[in-house]
Each structure stands twice: as structure tokens, then as C-alpha cells.
PDB file of N, CA and C in Angstrom:
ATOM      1  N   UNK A   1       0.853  -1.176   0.000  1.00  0.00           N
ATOM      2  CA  UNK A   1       0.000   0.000   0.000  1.00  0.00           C
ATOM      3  C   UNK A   1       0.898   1.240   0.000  1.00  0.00           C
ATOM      4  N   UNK A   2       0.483   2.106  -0.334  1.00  0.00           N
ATOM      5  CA  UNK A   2       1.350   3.514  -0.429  1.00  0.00           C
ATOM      6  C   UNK A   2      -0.014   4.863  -0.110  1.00  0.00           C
ATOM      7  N   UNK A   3       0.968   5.626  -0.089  1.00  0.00           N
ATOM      8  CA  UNK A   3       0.484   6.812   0.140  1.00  0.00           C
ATOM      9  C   UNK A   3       0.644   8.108  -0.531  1.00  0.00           C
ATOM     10  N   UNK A   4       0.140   9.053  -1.276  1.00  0.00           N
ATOM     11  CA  UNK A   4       0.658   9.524  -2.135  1.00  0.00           C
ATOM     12  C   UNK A   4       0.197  10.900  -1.048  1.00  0.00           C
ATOM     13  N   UNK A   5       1.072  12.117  -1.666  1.00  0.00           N
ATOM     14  CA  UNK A   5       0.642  13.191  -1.246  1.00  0.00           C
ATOM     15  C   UNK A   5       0.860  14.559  -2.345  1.00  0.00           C
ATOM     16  N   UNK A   6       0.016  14.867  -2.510  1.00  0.00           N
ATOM     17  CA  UNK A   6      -0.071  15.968  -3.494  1.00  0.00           C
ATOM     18  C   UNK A   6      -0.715  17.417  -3.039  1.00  0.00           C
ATOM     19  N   UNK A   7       0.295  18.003  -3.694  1.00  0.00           N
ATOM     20  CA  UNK A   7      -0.065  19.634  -3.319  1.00  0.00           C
ATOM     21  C   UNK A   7      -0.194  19.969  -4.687  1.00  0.00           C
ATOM     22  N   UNK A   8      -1.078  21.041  -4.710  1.00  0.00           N
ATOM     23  CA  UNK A   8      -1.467  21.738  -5.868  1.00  0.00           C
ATOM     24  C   UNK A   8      -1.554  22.999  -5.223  1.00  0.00           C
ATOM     25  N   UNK A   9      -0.765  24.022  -6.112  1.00  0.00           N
ATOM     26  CA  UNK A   9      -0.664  25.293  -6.030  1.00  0.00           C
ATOM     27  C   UNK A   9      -1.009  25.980  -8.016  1.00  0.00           C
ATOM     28  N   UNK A  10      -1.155  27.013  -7.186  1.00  0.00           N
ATOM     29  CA  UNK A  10      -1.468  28.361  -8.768  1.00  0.00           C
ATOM     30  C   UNK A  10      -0.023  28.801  -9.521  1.00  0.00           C
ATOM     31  N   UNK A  11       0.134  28.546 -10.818  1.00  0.00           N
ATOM     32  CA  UNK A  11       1.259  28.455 -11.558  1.00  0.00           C
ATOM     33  C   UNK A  11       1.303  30.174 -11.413  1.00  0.00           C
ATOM     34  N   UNK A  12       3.050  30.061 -11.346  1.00  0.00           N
ATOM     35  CA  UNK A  12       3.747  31.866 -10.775  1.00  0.00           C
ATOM     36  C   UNK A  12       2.638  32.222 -12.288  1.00  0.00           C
ATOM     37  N   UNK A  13       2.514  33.438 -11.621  1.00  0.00           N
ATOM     38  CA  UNK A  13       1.866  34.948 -12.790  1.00  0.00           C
ATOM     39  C   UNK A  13       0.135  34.696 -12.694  1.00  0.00           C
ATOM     40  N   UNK A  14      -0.720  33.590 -11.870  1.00  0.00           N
ATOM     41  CA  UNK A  14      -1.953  33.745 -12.035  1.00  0.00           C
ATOM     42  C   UNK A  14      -2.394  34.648 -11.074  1.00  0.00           C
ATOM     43  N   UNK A  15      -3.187  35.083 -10.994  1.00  0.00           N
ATOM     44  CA  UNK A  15      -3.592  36.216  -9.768  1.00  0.00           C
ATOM     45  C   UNK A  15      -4.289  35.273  -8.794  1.00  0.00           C
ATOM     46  N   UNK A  16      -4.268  35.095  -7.704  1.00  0.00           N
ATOM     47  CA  UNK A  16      -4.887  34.824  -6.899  1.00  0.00           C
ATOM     48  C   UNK A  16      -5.613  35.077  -5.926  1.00  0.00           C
ATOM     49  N   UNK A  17      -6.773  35.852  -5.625  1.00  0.00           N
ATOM     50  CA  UNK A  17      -7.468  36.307  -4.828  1.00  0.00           C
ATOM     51  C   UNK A  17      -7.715  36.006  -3.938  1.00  0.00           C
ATOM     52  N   UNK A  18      -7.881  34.568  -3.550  1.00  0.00           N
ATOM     53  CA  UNK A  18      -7.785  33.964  -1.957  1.00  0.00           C
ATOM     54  C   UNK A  18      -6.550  34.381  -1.238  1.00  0.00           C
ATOM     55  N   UNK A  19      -5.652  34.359  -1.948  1.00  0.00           N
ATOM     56  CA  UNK A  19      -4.287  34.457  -1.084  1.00  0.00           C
ATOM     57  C   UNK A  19      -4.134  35.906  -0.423  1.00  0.00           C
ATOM     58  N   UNK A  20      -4.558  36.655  -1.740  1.00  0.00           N
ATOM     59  CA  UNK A  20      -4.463  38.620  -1.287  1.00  0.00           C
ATOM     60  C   UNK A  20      -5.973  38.151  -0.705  1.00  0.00           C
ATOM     61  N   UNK A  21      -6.692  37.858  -0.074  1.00  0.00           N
ATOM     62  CA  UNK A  21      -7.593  38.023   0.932  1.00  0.00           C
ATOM     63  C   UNK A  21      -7.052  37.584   2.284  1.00  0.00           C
ATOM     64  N   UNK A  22      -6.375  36.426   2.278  1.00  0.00           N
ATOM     65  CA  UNK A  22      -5.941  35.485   3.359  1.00  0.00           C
ATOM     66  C   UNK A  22      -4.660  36.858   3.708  1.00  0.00           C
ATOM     67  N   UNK A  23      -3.836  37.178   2.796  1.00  0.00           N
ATOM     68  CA  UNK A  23      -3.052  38.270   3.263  1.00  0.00           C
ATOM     69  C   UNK A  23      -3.571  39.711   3.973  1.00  0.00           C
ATOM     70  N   UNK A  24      -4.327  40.082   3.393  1.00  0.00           N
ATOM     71  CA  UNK A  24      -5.191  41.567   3.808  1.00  0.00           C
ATOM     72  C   UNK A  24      -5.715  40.932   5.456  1.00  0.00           C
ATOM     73  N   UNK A  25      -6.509  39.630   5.277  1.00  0.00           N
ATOM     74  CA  UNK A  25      -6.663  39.591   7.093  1.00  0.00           C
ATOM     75  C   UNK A  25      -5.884  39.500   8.170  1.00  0.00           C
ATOM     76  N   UNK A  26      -4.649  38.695   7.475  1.00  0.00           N
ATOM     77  CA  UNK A  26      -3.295  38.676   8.180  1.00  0.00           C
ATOM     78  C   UNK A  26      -2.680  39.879   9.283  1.00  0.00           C
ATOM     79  N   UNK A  27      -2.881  41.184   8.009  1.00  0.00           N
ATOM     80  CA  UNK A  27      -2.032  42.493   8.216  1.00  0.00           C
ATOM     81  C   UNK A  27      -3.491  43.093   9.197  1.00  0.00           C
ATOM     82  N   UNK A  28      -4.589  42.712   8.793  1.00  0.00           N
ATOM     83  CA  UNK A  28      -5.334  43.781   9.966  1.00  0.00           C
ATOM     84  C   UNK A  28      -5.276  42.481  11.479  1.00  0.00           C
ATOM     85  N   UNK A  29      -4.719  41.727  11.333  1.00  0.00           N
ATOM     86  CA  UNK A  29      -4.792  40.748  12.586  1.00  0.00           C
ATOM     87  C   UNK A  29      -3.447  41.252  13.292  1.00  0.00           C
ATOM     88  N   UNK A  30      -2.809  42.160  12.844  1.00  0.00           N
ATOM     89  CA  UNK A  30      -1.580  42.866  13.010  1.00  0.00           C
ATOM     90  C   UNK A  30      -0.147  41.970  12.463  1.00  0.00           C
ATOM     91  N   UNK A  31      -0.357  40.721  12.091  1.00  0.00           N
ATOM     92  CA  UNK A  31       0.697  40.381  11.485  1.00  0.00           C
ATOM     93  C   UNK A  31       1.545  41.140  10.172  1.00  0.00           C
ATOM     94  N   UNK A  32       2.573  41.866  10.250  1.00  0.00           N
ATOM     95  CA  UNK A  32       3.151  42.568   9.684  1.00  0.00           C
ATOM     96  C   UNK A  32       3.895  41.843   8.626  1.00  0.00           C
ATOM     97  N   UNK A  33       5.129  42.200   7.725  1.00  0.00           N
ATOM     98  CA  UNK A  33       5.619  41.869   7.013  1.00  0.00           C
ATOM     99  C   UNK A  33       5.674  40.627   6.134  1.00  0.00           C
ATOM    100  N   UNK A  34       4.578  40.563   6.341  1.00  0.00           N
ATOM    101  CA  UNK A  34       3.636  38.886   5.183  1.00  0.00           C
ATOM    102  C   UNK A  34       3.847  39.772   3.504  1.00  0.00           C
ATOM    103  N   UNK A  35       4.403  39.490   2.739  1.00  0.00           N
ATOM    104  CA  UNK A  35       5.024  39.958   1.514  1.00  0.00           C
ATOM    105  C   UNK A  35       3.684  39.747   0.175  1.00  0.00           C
ATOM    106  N   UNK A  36       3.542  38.594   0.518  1.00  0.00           N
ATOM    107  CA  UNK A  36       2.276  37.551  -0.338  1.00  0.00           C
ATOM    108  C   UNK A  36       1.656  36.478   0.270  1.00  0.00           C
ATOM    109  N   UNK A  37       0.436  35.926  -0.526  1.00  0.00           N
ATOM    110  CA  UNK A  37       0.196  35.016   0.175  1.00  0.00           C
ATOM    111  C   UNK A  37      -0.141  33.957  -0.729  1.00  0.00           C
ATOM    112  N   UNK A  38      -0.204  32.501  -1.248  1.00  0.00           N
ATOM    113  CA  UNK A  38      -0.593  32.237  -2.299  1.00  0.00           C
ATOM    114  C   UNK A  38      -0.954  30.947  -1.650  1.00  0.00           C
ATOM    115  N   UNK A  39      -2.692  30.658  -2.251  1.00  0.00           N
ATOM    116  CA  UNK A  39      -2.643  29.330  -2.065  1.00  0.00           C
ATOM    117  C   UNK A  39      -3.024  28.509  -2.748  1.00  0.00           C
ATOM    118  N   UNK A  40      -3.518  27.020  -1.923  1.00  0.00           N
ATOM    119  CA  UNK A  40      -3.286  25.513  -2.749  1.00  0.00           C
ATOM    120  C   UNK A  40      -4.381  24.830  -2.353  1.00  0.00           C
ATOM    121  N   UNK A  41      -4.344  23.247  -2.789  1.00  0.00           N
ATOM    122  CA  UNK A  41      -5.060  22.664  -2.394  1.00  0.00           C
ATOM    123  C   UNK A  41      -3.865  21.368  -1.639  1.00  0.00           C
ATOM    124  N   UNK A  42      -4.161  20.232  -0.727  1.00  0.00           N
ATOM    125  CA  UNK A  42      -3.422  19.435   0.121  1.00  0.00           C
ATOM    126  C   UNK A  42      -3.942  18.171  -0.230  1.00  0.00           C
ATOM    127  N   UNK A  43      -4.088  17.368  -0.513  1.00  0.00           N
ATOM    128  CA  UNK A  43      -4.476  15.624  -0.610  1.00  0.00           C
ATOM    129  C   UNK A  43      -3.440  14.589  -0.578  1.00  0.00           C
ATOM    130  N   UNK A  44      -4.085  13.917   0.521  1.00  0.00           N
ATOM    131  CA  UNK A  44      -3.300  12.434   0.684  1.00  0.00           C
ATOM    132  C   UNK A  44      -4.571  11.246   0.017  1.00  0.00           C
ATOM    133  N   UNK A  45      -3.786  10.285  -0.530  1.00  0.00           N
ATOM    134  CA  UNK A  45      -4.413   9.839  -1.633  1.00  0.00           C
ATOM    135  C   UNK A  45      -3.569   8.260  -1.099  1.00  0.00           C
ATOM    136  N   UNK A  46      -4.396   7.414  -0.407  1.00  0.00           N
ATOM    137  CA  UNK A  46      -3.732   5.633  -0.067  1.00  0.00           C
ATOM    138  C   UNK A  46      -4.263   5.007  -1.446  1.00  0.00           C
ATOM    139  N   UNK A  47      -3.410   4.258  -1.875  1.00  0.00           N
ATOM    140  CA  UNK A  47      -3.590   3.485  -3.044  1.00  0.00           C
ATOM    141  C   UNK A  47      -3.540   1.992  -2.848  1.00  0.00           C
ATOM    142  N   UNK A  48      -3.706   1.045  -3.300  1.00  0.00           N
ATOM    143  CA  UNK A  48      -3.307  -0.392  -3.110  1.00  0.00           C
ATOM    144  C   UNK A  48      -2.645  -0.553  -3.678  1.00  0.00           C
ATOM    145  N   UNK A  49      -1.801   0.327  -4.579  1.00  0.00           N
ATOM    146  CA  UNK A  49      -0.325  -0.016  -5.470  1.00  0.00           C
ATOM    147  C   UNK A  49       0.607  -0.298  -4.256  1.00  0.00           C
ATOM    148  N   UNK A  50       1.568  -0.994  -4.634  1.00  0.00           N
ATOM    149  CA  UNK A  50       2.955  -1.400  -3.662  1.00  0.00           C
ATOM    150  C   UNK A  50       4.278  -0.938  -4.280  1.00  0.00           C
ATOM    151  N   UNK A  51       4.147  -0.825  -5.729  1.00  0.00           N
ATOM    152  CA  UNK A  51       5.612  -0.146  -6.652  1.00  0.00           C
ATOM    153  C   UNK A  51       5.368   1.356  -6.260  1.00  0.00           C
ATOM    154  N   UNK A  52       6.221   2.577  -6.013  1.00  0.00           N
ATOM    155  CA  UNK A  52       6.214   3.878  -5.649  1.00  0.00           C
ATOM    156  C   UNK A  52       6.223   4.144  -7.196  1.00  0.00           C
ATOM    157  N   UNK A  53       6.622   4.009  -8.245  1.00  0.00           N
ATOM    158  CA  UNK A  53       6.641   4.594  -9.192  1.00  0.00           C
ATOM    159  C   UNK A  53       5.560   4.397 -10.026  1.00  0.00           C
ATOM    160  N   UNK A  54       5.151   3.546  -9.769  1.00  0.00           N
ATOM    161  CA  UNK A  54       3.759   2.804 -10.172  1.00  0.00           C
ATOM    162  C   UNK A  54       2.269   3.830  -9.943  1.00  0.00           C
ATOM    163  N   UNK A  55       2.202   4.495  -8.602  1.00  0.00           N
ATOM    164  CA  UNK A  55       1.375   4.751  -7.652  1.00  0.00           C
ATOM    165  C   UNK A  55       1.571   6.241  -7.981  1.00  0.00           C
ATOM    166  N   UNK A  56       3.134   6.822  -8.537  1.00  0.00           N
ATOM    167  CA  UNK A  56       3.323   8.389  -8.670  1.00  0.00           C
ATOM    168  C   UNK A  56       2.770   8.368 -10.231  1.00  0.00           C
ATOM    169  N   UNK A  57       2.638   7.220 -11.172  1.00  0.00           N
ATOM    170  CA  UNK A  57       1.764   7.183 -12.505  1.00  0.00           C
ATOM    171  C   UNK A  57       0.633   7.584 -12.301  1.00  0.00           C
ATOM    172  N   UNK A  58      -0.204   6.467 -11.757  1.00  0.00           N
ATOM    173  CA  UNK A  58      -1.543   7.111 -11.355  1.00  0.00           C
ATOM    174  C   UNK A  58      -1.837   8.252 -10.543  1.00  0.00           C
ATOM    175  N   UNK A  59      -1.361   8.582  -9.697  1.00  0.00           N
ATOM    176  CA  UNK A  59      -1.874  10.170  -8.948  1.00  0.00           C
ATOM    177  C   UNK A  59      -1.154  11.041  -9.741  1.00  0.00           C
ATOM    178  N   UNK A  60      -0.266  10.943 -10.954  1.00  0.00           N
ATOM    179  CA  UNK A  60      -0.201  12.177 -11.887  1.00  0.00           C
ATOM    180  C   UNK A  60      -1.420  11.655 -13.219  1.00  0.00           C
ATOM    181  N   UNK A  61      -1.849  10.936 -13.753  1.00  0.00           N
ATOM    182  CA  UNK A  61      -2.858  10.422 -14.208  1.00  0.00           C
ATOM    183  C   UNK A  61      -4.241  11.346 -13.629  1.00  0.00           C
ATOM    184  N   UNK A  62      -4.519  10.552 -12.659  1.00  0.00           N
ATOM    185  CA  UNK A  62      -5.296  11.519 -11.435  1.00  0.00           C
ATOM    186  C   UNK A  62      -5.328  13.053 -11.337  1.00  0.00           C
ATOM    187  N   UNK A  63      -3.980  13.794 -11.188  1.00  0.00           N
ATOM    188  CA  UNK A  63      -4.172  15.713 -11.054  1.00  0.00           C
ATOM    189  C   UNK A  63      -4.522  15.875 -12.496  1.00  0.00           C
ATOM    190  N   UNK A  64      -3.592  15.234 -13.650  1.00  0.00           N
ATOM    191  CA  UNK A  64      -4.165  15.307 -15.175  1.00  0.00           C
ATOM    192  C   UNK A  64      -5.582  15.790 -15.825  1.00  0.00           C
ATOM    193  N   UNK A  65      -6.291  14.901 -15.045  1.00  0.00           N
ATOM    194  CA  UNK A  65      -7.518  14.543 -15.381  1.00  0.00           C
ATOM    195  C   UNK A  65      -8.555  14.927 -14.578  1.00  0.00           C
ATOM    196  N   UNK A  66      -8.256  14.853 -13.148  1.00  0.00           N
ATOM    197  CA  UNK A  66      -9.167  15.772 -12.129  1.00  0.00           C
ATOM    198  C   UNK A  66      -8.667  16.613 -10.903  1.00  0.00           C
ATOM    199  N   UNK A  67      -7.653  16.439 -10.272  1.00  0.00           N
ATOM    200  CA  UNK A  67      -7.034  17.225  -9.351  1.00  0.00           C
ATOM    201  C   UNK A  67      -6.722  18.434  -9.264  1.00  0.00           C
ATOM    202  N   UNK A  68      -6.336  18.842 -10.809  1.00  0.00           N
ATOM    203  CA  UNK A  68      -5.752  20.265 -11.148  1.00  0.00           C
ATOM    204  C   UNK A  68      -5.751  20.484 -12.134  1.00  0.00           C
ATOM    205  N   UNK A  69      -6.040  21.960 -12.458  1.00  0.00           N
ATOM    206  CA  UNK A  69      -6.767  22.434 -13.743  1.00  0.00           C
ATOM    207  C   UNK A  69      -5.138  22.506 -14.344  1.00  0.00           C
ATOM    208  N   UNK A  70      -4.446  21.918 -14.843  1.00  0.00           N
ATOM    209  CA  UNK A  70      -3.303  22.362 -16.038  1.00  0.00           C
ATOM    210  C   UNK A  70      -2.438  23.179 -16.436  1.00  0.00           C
ATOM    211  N   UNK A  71      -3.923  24.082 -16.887  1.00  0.00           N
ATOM    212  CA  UNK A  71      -4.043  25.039 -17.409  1.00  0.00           C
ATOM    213  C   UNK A  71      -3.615  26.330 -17.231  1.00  0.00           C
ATOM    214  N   UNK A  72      -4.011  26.352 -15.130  1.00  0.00           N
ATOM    215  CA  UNK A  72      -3.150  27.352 -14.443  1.00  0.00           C
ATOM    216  C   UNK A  72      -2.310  27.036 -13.282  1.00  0.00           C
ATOM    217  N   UNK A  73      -2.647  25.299 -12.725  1.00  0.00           N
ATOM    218  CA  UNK A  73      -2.158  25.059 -11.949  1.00  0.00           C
ATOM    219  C   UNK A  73      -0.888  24.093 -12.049  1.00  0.00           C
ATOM    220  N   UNK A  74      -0.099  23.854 -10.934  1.00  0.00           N
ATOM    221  CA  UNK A  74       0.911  22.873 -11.178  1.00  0.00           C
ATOM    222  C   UNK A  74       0.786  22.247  -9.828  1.00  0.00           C
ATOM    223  N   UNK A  75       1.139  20.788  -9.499  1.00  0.00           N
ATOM    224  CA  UNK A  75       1.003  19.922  -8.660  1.00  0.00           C
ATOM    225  C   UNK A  75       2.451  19.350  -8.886  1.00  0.00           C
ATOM    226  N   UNK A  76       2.575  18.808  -7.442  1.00  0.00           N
ATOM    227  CA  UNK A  76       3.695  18.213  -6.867  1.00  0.00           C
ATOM    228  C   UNK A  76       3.113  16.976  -6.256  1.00  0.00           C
ATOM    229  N   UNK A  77       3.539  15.493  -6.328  1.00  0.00           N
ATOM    230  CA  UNK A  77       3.076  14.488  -5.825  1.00  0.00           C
ATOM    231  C   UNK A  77       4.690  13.659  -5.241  1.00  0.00           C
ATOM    232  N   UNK A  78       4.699  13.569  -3.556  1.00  0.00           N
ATOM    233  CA  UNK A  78       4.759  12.493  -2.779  1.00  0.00           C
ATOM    234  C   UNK A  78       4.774  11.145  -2.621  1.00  0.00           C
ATOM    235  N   UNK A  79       5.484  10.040  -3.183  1.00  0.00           N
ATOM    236  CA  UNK A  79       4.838   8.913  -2.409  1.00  0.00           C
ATOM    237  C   UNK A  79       5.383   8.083  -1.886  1.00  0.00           C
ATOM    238  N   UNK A  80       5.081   7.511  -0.892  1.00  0.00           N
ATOM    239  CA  UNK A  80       5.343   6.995   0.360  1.00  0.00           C
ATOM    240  C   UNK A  80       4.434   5.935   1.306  1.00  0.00           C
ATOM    241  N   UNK A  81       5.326   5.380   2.291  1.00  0.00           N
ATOM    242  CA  UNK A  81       4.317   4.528   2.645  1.00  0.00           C
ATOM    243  C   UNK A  81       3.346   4.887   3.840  1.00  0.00           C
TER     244      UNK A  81
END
């Protein structure tokens, strides 16, 4: 069994509005010198594959096709047991 873990973040140059929101509450919560803020999505993903390279096929298969839009995003996948 394995475990995969994938982060998906917004490819540099998309604008992101959650993040400049999550930042703007930051600075009135008085946290100061927060520069940017950019965010993602987090998933751990158990597979019944046992090969690691096997298991990083399918969960890039997987962001391909439904995890992450492509288009603007880029994903990083983990795997482990």
C-alpha cells in the first residue's frame, strides 16, 4: 500500500485572490511583514499499489484529469508509505 501526497498550487503569474484576501486579514490581525500570500489545495491519496513509481503514474494520471486544472495550476506528488 502507499500513500501519495499531493499539493497543488497556482502556476507563478496567475492572480490569486484567496491568497491577497488570506493576506489583507493577516495584516489587519496585526501580522506585519507577510510579503504575499498564495494558495493551494493538500491531498493524501492511499492506493493499493505497492511499486512507488507505479502509484506516482496514477496520482499524476489523477491531477491530469481531475485534481488540477493544467491550465493554471501545477502539482507536486509524494509517495510513500
Amino acid at each position: 500500500m502507499a500513500k501519495a501526497r499531493v499539493h497543488v498550487t497556482l502556476k507563478a503569474g496567475v492572480l490569486d485572490p484567496q491568497g491577497k484576501a488570506v493576506q489583507g486579514a493577516l495584516a489587519r490581525l496585526g501580522f506585519t511583514g507577510v510579503d504575499s500570500v498564495r494558495q493551494g489545495k493538500y491531498l493524501e491519496i492511499e492506493l493499493g499499489e505497492a511499486d512507488p513509481e507505479a502509484a506516482r503514474a496514477v496520482v499524476a494520471d489523477m491531477c491530469r484529469r481531475l485534481l488540477a486544472n493544467t491550465v493554471i495550476e501545477d502539482y507536486a506528488i509524494d509517495v510513500g508509505e
